[in-house]
PDB file of N, CA and C in Angstrom:
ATOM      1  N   UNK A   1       0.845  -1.178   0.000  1.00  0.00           N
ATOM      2  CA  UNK A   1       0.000   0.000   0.000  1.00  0.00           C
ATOM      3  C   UNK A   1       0.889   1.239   0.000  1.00  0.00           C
ATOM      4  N   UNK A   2       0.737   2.348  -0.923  1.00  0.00           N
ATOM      5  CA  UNK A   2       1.466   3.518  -0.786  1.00  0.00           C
ATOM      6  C   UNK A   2       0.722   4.481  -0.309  1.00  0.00           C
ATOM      7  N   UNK A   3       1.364   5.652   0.622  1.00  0.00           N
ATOM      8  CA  UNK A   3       0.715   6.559   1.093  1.00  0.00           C
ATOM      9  C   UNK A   3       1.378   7.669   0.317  1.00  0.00           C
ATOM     10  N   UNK A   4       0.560   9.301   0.103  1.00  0.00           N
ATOM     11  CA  UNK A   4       0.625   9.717  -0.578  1.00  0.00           C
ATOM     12  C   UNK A   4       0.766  11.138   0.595  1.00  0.00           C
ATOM     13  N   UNK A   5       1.970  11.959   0.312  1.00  0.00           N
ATOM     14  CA  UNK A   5       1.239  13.486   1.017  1.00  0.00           C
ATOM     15  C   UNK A   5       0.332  14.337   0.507  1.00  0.00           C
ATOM     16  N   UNK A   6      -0.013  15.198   1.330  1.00  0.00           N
ATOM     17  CA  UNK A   6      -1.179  15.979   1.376  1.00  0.00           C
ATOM     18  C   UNK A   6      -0.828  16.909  -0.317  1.00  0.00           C
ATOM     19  N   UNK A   7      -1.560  16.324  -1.431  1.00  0.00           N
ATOM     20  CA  UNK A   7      -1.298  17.136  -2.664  1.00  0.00           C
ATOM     21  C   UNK A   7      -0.096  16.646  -3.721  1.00  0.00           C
ATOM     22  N   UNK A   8      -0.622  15.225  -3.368  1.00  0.00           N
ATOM     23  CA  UNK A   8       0.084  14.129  -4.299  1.00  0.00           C
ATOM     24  C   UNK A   8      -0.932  13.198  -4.870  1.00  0.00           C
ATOM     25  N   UNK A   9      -0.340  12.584  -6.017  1.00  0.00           N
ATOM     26  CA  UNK A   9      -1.658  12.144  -6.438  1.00  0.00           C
ATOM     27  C   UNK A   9      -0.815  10.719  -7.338  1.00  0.00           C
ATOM     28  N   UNK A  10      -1.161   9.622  -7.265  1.00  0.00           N
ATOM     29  CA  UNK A  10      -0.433   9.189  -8.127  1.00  0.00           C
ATOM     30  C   UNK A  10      -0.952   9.205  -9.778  1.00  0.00           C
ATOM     31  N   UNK A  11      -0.555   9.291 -11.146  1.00  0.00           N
ATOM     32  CA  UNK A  11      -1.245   9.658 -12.305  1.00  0.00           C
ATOM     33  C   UNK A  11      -2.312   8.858 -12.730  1.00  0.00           C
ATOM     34  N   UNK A  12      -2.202   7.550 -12.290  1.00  0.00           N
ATOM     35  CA  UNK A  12      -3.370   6.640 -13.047  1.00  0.00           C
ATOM     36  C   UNK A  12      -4.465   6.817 -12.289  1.00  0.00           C
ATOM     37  N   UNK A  13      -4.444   7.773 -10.926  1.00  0.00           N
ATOM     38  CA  UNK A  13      -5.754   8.579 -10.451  1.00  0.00           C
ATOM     39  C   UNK A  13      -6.018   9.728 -11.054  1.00  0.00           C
ATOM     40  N   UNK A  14      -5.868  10.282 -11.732  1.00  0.00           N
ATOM     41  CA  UNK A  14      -6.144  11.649 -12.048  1.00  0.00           C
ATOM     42  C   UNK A  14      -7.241  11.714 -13.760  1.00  0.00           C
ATOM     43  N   UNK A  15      -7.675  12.717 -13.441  1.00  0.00           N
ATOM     44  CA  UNK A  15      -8.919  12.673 -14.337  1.00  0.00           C
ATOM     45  C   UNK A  15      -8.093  12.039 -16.024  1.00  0.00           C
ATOM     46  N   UNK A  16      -8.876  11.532 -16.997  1.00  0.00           N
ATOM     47  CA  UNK A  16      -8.404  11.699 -18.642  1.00  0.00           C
ATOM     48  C   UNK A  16      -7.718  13.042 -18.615  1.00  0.00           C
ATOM     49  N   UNK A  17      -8.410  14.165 -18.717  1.00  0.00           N
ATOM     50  CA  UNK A  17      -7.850  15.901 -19.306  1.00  0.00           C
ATOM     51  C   UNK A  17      -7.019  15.375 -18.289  1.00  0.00           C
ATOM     52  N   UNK A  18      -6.550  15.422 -17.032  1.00  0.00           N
ATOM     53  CA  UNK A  18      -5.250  15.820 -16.200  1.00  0.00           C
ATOM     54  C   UNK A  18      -4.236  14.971 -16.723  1.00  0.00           C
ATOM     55  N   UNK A  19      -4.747  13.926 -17.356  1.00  0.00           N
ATOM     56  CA  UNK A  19      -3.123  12.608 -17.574  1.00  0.00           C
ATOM     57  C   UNK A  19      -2.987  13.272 -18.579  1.00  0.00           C
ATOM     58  N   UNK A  20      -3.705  13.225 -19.598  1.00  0.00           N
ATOM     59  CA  UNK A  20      -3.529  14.511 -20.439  1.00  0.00           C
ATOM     60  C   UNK A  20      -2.469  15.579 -20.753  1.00  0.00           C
ATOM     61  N   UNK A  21      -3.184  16.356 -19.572  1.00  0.00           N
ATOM     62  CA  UNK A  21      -2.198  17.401 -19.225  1.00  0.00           C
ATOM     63  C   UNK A  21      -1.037  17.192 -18.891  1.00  0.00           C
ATOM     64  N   UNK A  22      -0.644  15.980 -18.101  1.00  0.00           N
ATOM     65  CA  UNK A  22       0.763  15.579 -17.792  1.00  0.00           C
ATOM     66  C   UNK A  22       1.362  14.762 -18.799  1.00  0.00           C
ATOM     67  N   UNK A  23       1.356  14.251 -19.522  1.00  0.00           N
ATOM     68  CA  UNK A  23       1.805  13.959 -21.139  1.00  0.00           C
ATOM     69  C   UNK A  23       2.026  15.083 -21.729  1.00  0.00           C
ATOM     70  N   UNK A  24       1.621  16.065 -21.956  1.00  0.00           N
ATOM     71  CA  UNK A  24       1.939  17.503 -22.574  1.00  0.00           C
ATOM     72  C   UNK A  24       2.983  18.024 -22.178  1.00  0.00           C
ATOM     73  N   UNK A  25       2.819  18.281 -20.750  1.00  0.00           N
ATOM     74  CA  UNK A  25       3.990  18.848 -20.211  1.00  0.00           C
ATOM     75  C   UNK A  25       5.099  17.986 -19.774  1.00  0.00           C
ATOM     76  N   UNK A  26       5.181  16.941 -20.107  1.00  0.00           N
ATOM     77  CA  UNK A  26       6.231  16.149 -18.851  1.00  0.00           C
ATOM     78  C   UNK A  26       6.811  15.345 -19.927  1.00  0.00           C
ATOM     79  N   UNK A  27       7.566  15.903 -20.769  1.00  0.00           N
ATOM     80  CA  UNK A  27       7.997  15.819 -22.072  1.00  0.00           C
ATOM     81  C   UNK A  27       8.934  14.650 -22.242  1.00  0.00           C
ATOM     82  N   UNK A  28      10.198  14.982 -21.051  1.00  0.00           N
ATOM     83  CA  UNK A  28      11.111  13.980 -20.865  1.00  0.00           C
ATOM     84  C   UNK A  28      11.165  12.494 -20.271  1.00  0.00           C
ATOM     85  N   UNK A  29       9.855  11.978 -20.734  1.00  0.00           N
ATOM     86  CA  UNK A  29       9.610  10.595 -19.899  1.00  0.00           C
ATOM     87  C   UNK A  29       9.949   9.622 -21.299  1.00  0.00           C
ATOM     88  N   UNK A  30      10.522   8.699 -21.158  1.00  0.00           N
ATOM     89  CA  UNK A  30      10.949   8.105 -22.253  1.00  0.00           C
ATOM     90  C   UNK A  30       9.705   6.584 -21.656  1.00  0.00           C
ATOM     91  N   UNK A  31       8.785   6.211 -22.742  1.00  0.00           N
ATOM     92  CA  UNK A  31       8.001   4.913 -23.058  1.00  0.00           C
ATOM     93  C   UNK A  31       8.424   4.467 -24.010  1.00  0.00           C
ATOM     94  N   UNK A  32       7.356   3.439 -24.309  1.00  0.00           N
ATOM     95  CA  UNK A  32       7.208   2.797 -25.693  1.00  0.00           C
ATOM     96  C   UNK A  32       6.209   3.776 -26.461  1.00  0.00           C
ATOM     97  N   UNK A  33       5.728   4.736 -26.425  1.00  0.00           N
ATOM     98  CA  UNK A  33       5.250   5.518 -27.193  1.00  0.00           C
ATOM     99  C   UNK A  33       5.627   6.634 -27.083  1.00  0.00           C
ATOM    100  N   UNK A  34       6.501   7.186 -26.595  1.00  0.00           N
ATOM    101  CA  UNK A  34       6.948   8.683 -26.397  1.00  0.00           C
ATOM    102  C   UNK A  34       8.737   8.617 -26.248  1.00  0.00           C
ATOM    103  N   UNK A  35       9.212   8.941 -27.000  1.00  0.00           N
ATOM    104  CA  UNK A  35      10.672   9.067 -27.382  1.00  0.00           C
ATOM    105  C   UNK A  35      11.034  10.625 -27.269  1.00  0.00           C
ATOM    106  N   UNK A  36      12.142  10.648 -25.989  1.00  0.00           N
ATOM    107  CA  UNK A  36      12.129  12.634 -25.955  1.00  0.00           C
ATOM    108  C   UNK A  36      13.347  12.512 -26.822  1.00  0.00           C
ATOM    109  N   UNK A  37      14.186  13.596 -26.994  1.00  0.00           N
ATOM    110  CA  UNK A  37      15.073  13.575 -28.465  1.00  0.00           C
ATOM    111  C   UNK A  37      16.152  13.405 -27.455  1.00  0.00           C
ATOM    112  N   UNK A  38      16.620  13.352 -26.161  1.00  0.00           N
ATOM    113  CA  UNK A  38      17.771  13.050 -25.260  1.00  0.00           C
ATOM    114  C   UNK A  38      17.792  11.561 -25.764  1.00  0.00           C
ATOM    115  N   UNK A  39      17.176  11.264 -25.838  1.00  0.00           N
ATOM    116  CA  UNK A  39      17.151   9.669 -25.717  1.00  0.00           C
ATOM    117  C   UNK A  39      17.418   9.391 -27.081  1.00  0.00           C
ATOM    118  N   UNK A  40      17.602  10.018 -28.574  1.00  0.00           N
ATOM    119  CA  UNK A  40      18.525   9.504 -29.743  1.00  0.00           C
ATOM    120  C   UNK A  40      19.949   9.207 -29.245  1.00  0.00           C
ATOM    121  N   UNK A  41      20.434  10.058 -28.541  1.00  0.00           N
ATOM    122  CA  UNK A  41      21.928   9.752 -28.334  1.00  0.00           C
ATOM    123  C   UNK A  41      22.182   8.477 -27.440  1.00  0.00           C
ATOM    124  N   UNK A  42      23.423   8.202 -27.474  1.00  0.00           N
ATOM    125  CA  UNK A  42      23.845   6.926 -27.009  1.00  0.00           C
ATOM    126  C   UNK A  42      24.399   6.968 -25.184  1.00  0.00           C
ATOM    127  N   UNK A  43      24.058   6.063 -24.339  1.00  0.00           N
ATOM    128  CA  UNK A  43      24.844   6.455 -23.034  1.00  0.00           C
ATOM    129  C   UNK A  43      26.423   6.675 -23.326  1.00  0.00           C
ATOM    130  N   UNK A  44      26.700   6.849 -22.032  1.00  0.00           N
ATOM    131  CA  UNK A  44      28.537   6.912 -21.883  1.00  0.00           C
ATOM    132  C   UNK A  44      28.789   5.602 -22.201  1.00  0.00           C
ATOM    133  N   UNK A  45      28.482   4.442 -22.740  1.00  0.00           N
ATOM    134  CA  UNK A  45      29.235   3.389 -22.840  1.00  0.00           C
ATOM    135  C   UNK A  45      28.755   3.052 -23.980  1.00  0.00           C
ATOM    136  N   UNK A  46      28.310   3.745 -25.143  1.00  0.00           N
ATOM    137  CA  UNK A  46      28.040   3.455 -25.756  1.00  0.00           C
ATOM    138  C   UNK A  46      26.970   2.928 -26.419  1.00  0.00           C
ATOM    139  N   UNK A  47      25.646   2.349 -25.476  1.00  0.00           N
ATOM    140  CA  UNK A  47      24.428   1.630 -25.701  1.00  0.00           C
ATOM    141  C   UNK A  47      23.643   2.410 -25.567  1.00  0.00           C
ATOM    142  N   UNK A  48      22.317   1.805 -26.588  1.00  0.00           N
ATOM    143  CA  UNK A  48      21.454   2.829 -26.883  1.00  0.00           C
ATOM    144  C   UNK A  48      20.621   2.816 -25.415  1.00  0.00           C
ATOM    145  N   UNK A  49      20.169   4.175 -24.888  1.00  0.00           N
ATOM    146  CA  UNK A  49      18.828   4.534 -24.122  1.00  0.00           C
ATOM    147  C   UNK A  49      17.348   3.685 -23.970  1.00  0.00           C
ATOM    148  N   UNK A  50      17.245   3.153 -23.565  1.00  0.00           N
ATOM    149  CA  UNK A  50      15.682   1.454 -23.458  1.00  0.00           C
ATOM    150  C   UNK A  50      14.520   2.593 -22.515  1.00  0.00           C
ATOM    151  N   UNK A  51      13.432   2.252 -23.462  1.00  0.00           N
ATOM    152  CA  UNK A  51      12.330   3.213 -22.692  1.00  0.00           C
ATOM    153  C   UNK A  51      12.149   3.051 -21.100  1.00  0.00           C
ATOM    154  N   UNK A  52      11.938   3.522 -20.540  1.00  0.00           N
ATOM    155  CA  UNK A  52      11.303   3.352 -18.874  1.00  0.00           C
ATOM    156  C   UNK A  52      10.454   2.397 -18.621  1.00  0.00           C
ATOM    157  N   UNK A  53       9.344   2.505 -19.693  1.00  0.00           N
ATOM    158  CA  UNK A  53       8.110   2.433 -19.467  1.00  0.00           C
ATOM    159  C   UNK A  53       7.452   1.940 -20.762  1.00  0.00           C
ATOM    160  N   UNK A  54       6.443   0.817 -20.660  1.00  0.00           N
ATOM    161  CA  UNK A  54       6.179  -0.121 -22.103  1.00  0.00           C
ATOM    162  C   UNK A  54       5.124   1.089 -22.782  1.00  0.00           C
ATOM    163  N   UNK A  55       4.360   2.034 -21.959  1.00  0.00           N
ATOM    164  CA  UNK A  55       3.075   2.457 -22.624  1.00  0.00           C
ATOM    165  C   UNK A  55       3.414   4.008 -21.307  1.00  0.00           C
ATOM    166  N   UNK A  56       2.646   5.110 -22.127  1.00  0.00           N
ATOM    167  CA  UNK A  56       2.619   6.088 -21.447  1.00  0.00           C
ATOM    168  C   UNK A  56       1.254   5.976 -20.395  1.00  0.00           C
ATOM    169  N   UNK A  57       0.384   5.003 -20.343  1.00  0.00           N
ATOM    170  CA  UNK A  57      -0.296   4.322 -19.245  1.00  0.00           C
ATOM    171  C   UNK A  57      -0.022   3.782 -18.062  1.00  0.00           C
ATOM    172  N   UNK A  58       1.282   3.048 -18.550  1.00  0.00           N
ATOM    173  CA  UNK A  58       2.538   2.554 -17.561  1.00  0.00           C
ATOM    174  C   UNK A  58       3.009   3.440 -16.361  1.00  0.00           C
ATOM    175  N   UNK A  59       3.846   4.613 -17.110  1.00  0.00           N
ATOM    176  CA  UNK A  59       4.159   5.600 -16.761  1.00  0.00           C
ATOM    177  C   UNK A  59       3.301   6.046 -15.632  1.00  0.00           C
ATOM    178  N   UNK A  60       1.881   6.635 -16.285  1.00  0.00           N
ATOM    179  CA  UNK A  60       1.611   7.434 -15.010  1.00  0.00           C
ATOM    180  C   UNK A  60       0.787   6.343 -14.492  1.00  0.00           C
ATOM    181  N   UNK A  61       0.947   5.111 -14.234  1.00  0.00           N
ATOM    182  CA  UNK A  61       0.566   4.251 -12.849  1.00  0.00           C
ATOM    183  C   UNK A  61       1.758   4.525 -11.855  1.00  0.00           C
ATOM    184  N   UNK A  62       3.551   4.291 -12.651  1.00  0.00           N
ATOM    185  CA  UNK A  62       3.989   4.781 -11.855  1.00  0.00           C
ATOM    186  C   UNK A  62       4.669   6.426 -11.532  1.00  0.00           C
ATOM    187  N   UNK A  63       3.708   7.288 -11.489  1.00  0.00           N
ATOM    188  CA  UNK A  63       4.397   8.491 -11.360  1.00  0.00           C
ATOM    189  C   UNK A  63       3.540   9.251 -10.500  1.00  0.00           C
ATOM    190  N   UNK A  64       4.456   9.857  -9.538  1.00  0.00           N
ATOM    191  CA  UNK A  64       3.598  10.903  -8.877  1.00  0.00           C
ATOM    192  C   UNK A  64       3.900  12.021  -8.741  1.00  0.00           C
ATOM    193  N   UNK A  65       1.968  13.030  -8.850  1.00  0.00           N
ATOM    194  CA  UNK A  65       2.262  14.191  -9.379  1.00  0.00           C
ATOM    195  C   UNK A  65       2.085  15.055  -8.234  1.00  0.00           C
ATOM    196  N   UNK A  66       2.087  16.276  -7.606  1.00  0.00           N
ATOM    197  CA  UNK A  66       1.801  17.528  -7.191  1.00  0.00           C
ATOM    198  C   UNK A  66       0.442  17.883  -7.931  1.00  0.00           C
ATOM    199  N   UNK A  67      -1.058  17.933  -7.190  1.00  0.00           N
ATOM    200  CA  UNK A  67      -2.167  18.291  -7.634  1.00  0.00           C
ATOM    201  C   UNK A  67      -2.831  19.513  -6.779  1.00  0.00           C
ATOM    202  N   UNK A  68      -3.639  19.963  -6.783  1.00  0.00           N
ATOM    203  CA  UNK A  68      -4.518  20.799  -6.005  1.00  0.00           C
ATOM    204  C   UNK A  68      -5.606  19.974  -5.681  1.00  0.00           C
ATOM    205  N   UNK A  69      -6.415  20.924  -4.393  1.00  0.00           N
ATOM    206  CA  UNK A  69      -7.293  20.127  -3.962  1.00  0.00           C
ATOM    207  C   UNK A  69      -8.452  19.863  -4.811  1.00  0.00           C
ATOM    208  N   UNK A  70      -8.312  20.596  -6.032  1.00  0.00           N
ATOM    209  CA  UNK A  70      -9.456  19.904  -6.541  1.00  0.00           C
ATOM    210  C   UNK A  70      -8.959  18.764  -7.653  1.00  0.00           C
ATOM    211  N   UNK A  71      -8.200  18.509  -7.624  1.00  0.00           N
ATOM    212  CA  UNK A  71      -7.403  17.453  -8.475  1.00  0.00           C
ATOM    213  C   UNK A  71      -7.182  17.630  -9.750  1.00  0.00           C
ATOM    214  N   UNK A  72      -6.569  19.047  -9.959  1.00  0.00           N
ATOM    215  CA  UNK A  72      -5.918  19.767 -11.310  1.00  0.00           C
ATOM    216  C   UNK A  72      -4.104  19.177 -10.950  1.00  0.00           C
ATOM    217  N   UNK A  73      -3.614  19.412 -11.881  1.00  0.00           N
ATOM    218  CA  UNK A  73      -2.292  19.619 -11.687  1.00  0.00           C
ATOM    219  C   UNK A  73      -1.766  20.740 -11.080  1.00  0.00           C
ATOM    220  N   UNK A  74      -1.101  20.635  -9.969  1.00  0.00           N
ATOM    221  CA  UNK A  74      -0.436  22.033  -9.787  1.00  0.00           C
ATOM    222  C   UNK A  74       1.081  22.525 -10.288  1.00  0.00           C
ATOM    223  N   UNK A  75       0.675  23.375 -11.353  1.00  0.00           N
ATOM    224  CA  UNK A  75       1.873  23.801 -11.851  1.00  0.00           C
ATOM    225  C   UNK A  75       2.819  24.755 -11.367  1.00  0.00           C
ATOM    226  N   UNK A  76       2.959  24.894  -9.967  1.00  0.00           N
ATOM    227  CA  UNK A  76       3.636  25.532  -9.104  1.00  0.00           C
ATOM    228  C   UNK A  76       5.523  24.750  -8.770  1.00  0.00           C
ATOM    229  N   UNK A  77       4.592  23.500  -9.454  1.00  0.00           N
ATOM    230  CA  UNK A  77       6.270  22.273  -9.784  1.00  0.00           C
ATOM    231  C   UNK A  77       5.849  21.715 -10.869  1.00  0.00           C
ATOM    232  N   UNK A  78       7.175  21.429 -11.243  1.00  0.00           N
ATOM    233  CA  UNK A  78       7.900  21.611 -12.740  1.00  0.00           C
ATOM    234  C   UNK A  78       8.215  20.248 -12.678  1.00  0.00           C
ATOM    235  N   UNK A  79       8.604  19.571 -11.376  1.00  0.00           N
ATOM    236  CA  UNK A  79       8.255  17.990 -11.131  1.00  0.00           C
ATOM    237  C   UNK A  79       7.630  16.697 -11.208  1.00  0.00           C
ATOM    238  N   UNK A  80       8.081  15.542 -11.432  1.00  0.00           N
ATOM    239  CA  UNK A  80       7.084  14.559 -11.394  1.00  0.00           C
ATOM    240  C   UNK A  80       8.099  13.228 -10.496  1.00  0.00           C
ATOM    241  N   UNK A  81       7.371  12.508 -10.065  1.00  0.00           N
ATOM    242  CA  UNK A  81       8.383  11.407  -9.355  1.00  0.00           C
ATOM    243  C   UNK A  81       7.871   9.627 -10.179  1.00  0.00           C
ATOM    244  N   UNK A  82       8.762   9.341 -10.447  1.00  0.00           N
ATOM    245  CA  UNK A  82       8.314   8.032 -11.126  1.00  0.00           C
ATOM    246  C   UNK A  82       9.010   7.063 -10.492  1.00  0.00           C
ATOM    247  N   UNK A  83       8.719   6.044 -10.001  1.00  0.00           N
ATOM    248  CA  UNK A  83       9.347   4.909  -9.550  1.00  0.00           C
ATOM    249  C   UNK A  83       8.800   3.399  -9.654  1.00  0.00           C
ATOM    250  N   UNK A  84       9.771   2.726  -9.523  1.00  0.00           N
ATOM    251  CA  UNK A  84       9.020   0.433 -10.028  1.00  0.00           C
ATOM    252  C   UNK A  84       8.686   0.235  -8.886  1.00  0.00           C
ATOM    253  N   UNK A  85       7.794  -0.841  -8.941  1.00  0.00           N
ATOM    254  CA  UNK A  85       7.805  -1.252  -7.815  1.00  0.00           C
ATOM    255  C   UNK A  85       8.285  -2.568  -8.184  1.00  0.00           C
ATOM    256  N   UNK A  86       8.823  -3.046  -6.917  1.00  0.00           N
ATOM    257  CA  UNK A  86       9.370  -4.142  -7.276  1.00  0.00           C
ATOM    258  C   UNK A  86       8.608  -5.372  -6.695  1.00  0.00           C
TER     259      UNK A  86
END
């Protein structure tokens, strides 16, 4: 079970328009459907960059956002937190 602070939200709660909205803005998340242009280049060792995440659905199951109380995004952060569970 994860607990969440006061004005966190994790994404696969948040309305359609809000996931939405966080796909728009949250540019640098590398999936299987969203390729940011950091991710053409190669790491320091040479191998190519492997998405995060199979589907940008994926993603915001695991990502958490900064919302308001009425469950908009709050764009007061420029942030998002994504993590596996294992």
């Amino acid at each position: 079970m994860m607990f969440f602070a006061p004005g966190e939200a994790l994404g696969s709660s948040l309305s359609r328009d809000v996931q939405e909205e966080c796909k728009r803005l949250f540019v640098h998340r590398y999936t299987g459907e969203h390729k940011p242009q950091w991710a053409n280049k190669t790491m320091p060792n040479g191998e190519a960059y492997k998405p995060s995440y199979d589907t940008d659905v994926d993603w915001l199951a695991h990502t958490i956002f900064r919302v308001t109380k009425a469950g908009n995004l709050d764009k007061r952060y420029k942030l998002c937190y994504s993590y596996r569970s294992v």
